[in-house]
Protein backbone atom coordinates (compact mmCIF):
# COMPACT_ATOMS: atom_id res chain seq x y z
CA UNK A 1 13.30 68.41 -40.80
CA UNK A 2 12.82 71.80 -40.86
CA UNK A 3 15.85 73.15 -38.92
CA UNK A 4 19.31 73.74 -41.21
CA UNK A 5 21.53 71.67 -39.63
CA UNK A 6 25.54 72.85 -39.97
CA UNK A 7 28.34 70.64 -41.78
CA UNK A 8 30.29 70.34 -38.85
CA UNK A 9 27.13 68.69 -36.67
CA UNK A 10 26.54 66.54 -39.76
CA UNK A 11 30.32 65.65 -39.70
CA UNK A 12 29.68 64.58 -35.67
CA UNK A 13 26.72 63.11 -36.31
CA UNK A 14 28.69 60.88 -38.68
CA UNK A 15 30.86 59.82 -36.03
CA UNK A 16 28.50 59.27 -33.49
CA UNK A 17 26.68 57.11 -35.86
CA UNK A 18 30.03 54.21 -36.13
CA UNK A 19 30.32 54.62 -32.56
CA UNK A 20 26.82 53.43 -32.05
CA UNK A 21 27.51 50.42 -34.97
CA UNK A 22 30.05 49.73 -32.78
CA UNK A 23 28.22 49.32 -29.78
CA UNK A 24 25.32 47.59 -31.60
CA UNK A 25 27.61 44.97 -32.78
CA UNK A 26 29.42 44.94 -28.91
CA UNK A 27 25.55 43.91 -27.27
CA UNK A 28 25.51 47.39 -25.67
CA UNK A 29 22.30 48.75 -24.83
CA UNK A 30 22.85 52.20 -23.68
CA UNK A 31 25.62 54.83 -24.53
CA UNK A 32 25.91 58.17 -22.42
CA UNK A 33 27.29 61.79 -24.08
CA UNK A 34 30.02 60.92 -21.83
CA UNK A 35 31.41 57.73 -23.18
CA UNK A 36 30.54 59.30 -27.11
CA UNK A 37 32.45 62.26 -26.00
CA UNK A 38 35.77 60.56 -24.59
CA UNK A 39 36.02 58.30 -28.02
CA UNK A 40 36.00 61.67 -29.74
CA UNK A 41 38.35 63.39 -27.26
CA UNK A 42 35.04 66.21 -27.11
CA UNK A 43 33.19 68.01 -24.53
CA UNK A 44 30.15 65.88 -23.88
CA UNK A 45 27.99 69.07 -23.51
CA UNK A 46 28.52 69.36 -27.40
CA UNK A 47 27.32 66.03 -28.06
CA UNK A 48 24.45 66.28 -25.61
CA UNK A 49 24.02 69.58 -27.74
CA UNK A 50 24.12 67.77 -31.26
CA UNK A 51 21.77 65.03 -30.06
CA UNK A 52 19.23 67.49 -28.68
CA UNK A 53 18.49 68.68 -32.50
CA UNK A 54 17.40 64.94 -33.41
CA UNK A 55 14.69 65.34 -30.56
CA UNK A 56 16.14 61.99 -28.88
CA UNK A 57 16.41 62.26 -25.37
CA UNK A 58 18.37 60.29 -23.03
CA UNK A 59 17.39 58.87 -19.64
CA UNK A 60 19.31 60.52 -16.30
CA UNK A 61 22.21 58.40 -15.16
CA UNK A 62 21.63 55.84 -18.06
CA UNK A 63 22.26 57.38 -21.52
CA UNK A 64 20.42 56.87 -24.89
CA UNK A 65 19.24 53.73 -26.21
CA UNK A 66 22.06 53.18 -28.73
CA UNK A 67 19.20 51.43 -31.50
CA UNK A 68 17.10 54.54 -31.29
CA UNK A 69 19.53 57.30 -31.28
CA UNK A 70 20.92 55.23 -34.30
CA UNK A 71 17.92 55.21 -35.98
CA UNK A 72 17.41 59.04 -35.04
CA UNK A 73 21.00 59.96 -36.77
CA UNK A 74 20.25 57.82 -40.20
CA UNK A 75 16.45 59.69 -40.32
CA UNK A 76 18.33 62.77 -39.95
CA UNK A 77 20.92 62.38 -42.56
């Protein structure tokens, strides 16, 4: 990757990763920047924001495929 990507993102990224074990290990398919947002207690435009710099993009209405976005997060870190 050829972007610098800050501590605090990393830190986020960190916690959006055990969200997404989470839901991995709960059968859940999808996951929107809404629902990552309220287990944080953080604007969901920030996550949207954080996710956009793993080029992973979510589908309108549904959210992000929780496997890939995973996998996006652990190639990134």
């Amino acid at each position: 990757m050829d972007k610098k990507i800050s501590d605090k993102v990393i830190n986020r990224l960190t916690l959006y990763h055990c969200i997404l074990l989470d839901q991995i290990n709960e059968n859940i398919e999808f996951i929107s920047s809404k629902q990552i947002a309220g287990l944080l207690n953080i604007d969901d435009s920030q996550v949207r924001k954080d996710i956009s710099l793993l080029n992973n993009s979510g589908k309108c209405r549904v959210g992000y495929i929780v496997k890939e976005l995973k996998a996006s997060i652990e190639k990134t870190l």
